[in-house]
C-alpha atoms as a PDB file:
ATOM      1  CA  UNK A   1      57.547 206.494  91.418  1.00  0.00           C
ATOM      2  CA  UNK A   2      56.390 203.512  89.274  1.00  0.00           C
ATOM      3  CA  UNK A   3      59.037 201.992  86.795  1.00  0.00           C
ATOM      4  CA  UNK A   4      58.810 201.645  83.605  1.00  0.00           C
ATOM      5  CA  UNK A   5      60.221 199.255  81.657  1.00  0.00           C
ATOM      6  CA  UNK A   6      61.887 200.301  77.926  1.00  0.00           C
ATOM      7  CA  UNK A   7      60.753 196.397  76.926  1.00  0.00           C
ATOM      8  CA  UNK A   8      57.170 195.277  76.052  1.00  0.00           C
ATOM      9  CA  UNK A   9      56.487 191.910  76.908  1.00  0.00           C
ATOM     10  CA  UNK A  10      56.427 188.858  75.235  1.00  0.00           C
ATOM     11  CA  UNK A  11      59.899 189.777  73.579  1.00  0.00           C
ATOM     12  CA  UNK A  12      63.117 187.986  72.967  1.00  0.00           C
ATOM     13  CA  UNK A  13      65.975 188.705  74.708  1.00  0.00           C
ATOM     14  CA  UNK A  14      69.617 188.060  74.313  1.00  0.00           C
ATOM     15  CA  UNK A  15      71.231 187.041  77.560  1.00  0.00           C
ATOM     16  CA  UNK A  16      75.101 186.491  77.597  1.00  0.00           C
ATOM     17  CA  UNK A  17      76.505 184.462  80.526  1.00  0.00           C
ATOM     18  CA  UNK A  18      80.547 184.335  81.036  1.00  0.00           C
ATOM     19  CA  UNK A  19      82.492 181.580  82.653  1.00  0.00           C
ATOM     20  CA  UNK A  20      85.696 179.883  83.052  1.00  0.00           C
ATOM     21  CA  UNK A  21      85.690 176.804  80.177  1.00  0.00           C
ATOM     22  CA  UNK A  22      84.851 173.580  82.207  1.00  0.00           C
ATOM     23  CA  UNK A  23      82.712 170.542  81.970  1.00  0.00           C
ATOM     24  CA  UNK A  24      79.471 170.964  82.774  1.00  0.00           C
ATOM     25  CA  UNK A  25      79.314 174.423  82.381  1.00  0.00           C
ATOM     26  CA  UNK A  26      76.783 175.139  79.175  1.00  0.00           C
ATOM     27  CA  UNK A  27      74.588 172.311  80.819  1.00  0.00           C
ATOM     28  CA  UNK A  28      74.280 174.126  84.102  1.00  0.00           C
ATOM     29  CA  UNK A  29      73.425 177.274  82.464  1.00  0.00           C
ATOM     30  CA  UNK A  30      70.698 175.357  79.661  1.00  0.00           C
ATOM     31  CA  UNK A  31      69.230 174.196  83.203  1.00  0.00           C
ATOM     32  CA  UNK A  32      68.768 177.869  84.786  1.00  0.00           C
ATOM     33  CA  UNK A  33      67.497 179.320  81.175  1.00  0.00           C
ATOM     34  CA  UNK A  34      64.933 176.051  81.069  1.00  0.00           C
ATOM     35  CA  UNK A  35      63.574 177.181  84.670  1.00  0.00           C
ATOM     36  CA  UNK A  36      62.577 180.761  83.917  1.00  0.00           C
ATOM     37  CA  UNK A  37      61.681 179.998  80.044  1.00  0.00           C
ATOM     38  CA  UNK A  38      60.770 176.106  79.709  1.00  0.00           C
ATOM     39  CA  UNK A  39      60.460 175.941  76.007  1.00  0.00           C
ATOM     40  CA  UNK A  40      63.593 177.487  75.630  1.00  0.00           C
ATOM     41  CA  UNK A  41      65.545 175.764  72.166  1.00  0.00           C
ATOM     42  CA  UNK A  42      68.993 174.407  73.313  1.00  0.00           C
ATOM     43  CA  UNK A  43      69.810 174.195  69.780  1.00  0.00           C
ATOM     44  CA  UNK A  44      69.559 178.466  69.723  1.00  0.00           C
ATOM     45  CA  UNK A  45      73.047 178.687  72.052  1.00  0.00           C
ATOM     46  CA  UNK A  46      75.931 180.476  70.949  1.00  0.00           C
ATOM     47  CA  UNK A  47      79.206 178.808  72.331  1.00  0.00           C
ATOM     48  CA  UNK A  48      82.072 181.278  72.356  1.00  0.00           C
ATOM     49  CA  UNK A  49      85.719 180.414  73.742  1.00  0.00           C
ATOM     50  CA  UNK A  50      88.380 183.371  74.339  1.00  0.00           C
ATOM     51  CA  UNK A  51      91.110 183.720  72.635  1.00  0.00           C
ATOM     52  CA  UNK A  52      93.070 181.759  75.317  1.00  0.00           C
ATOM     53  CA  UNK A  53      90.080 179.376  75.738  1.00  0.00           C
ATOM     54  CA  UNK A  54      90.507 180.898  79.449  1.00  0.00           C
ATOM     55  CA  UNK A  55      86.741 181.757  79.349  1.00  0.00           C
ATOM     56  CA  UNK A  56      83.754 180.322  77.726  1.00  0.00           C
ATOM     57  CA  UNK A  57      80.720 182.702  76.998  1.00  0.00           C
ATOM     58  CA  UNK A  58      76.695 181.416  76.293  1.00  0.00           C
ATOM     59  CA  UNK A  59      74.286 183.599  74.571  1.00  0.00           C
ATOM     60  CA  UNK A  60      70.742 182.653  75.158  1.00  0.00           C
ATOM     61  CA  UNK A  61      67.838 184.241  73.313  1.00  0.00           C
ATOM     62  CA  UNK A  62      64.960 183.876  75.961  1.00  0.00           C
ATOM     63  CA  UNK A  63      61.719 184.593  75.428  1.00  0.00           C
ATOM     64  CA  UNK A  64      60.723 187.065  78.268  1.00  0.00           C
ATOM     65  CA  UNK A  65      57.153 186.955  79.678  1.00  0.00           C
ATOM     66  CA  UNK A  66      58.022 189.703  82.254  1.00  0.00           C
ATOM     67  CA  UNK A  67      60.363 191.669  84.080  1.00  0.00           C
ATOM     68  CA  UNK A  68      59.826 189.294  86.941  1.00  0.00           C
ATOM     69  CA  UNK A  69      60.857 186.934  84.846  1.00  0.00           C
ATOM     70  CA  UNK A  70      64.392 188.417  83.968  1.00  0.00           C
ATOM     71  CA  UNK A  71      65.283 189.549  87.231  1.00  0.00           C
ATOM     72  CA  UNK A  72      64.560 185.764  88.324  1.00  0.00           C
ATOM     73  CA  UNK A  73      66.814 184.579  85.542  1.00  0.00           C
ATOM     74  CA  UNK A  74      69.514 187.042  86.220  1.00  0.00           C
ATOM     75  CA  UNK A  75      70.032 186.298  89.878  1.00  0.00           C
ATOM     76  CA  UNK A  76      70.014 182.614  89.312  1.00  0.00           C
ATOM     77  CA  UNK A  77      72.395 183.216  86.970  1.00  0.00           C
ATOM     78  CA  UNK A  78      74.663 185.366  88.723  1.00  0.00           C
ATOM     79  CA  UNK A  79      74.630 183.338  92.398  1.00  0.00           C
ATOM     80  CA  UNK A  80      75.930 180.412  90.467  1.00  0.00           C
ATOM     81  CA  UNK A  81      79.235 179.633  91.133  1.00  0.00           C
ATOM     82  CA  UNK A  82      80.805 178.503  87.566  1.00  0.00           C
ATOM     83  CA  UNK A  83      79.221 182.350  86.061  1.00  0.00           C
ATOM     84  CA  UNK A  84      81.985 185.048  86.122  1.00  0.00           C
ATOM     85  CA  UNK A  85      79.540 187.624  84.553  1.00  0.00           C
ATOM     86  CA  UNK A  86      75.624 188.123  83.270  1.00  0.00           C
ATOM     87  CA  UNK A  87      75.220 190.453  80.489  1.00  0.00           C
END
């Protein structure tokens, strides 16, 4: 059975990575987003610290060409070792 997919592409798409808050950490993730969606604007990032400033979350608004596309970006994202969680 085929899949269908609820999004029809080109669309943006919010992407929220969590991580612990350490140097480097935005950077590394501007760096995956830039691979799977190169004219991705770096000024269009949402920093958000925890309460505790324990965590650090980044929401990217990608634009996304393809479900191919997403799935890339996700799994980059998620095999990196400062990202706690991909939402």
């Amino acid at each position: 059975m085929a899949q269908t997919s609820l999004l029809e592409y080109p669309c943006d798409f919010p992407i929220k990575i969590l991580g612990h808050t350490q140097a480097g950490f935005a950077q590394a993730i501007l760096e995956i987003v830039r691979r799977h969606d190169p004219d991705f604007d770096s000024a269009s990032i949402e920093l958000r610290a925890s309460t505790r400033r324990k965590y650090l979350s980044v929401t990217c608004n990608v634009r996304a060409t393809s479900r191919e596309q997403l799935d890339g970006l996700y799994r980059e994202l998620c095999d990196h070792p400062m990202v706690v969680m991909v939402l």
